[in-house]
Protein backbone atom coordinates (compact mmCIF):
# COMPACT_ATOMS: atom_id res chain seq x y z
CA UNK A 1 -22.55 15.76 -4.06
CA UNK A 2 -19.49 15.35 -5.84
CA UNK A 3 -16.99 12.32 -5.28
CA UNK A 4 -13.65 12.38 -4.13
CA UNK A 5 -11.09 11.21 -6.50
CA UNK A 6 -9.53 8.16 -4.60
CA UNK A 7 -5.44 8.04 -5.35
CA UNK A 8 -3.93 4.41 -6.72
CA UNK A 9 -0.39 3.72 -6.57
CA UNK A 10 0.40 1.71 -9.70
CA UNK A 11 3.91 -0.46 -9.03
CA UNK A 12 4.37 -2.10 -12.62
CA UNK A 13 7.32 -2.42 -14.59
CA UNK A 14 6.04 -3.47 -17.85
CA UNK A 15 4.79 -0.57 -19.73
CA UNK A 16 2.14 -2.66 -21.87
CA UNK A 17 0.49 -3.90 -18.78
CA UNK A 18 0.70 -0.37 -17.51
CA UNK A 19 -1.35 0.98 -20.04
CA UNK A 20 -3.61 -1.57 -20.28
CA UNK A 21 -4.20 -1.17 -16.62
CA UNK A 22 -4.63 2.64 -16.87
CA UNK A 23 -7.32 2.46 -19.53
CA UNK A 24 -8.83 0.21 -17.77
CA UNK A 25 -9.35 2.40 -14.38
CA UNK A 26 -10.22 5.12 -17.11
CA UNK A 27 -13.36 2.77 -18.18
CA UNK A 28 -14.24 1.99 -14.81
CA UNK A 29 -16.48 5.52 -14.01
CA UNK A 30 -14.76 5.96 -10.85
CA UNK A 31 -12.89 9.29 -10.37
CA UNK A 32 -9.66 8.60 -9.82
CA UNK A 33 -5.77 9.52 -10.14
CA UNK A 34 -3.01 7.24 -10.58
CA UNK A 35 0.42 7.36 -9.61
CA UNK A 36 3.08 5.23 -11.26
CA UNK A 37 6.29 3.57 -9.56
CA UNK A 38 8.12 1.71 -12.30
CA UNK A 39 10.04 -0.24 -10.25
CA UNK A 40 9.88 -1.53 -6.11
CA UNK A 41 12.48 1.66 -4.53
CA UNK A 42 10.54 3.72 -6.65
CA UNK A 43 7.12 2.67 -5.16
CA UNK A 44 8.33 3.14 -1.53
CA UNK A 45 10.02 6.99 -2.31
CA UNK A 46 6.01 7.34 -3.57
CA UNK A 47 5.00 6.03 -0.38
CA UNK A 48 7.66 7.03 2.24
CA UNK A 49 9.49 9.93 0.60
CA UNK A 50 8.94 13.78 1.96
CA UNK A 51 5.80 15.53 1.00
CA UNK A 52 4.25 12.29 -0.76
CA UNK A 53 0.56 11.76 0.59
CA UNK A 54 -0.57 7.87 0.58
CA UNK A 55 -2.58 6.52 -1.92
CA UNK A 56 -6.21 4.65 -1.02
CA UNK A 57 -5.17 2.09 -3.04
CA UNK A 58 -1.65 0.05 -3.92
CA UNK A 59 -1.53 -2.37 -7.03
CA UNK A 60 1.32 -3.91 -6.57
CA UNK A 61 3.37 -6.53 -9.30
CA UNK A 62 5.34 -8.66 -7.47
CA UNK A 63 8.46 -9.13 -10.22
CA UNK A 64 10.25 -5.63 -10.52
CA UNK A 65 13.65 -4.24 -10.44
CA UNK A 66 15.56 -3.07 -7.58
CA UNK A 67 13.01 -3.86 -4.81
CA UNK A 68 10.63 -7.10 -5.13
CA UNK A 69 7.15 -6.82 -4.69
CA UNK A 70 7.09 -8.85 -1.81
CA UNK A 71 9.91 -6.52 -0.38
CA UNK A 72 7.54 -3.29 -1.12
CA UNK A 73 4.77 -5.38 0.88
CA UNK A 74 6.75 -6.13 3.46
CA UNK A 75 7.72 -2.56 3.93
CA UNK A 76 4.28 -1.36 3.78
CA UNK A 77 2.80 -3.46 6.51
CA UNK A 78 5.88 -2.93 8.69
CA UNK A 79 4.75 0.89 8.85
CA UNK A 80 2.06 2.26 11.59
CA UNK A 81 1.37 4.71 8.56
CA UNK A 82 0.77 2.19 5.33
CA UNK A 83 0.06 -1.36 7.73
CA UNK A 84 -4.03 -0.83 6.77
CA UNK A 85 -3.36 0.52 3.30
CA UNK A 86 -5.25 -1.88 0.59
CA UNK A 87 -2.89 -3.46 -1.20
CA UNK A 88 -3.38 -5.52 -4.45
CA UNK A 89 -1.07 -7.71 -6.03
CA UNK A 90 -1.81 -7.94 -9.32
CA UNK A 91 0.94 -9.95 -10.96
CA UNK A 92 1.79 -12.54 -13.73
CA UNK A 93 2.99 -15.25 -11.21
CA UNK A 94 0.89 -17.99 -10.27
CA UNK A 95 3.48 -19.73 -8.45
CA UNK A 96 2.32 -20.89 -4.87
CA UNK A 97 4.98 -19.47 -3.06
CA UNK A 98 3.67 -16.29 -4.33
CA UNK A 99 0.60 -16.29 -3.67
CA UNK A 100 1.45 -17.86 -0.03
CA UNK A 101 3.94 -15.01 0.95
CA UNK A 102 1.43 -12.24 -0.49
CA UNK A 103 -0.84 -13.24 1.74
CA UNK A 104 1.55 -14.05 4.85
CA UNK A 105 3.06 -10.61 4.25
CA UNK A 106 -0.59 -9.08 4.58
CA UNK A 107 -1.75 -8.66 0.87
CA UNK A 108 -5.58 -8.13 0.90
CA UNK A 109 -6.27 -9.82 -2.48
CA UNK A 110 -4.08 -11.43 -5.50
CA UNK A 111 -4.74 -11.46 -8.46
CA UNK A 112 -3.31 -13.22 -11.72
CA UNK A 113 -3.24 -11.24 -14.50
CA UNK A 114 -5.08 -12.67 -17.09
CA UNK A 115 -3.42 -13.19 -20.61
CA UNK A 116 -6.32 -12.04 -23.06
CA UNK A 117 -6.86 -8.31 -23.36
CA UNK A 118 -10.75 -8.13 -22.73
CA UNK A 119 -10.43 -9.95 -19.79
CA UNK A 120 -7.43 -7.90 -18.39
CA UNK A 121 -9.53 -4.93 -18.92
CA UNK A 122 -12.66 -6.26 -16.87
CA UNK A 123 -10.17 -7.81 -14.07
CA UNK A 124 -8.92 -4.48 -13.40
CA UNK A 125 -12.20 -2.78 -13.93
CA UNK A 126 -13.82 -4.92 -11.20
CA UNK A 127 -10.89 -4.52 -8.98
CA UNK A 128 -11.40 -1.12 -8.86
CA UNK A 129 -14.90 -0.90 -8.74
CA UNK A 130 -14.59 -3.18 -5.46
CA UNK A 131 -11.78 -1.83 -3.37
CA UNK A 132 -12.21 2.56 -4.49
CA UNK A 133 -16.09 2.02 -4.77
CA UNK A 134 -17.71 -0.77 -2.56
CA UNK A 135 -14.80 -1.53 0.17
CA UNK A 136 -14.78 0.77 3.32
CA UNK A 137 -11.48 1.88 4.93
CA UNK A 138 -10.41 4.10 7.72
């Protein structure tokens, strides 16, 4: 039986960490397609435009242009539509108030993006691996 691709929405600014995280969902065996928002207003026309279906899966940085992260997650748990969609931030910050309003907002997990390039690769690998592979939604 063949699986269903499972649909990530990608919300990162920086392109190097963008591909970085795309070869590493490539590596990770599980069919999947990504979509990328570049920047926060960008992520929510993905989400809440016409005609756009929702992903199974948000990675979310917290520090973009136009719309914050935290504004995106805000947005996304304020909807009956997107309030149970998994969302990951996966950011650079390591600030406490970040990781405090991520998770007040409703983030499900937060992760720090980890500076060397083999372990970048494995953090996203894993990620994936748990929430499109292991983690049961609706």
């Amino acid at each position: 039986m063949a699986v269903e691709p499972k649909t990530i929405l990608l919300v990162e600014d920086n392109a190097d960490d963008e591909q970085l995280t795309l070869r590493a969902m490539r590596q990770s065996d599980i069919p999947n397609m990504i979509r990328v928002a570049r920047d926060g207003a960008e992520a929510l026309d993905k989400l809440f435009g016409e005609g756009q279906h929702l992903p199974d899966l948000v990675l979310l940085d917290l520090k973009l242009p136009k719309v914050s992260g935290l504004e995106v997650l805000q947005k996304i748990r304020a909807d009956d539509r997107t309030k149970t969609l998994p969302v990951v931030v996966l950011t650079s910050s390591d600030e406490e108030r970040d990781i405090v309003e991520s998770y007040e907002l409703g983030a499900n997990s937060y992760i720090r993006k980890p500076v060397d390039f083999d372990q970048f690769i494995d953090s996203v690998r894993q990620l994936g691996l748990y929430w499109l592979s292991m983690n049961q939604t609706q």
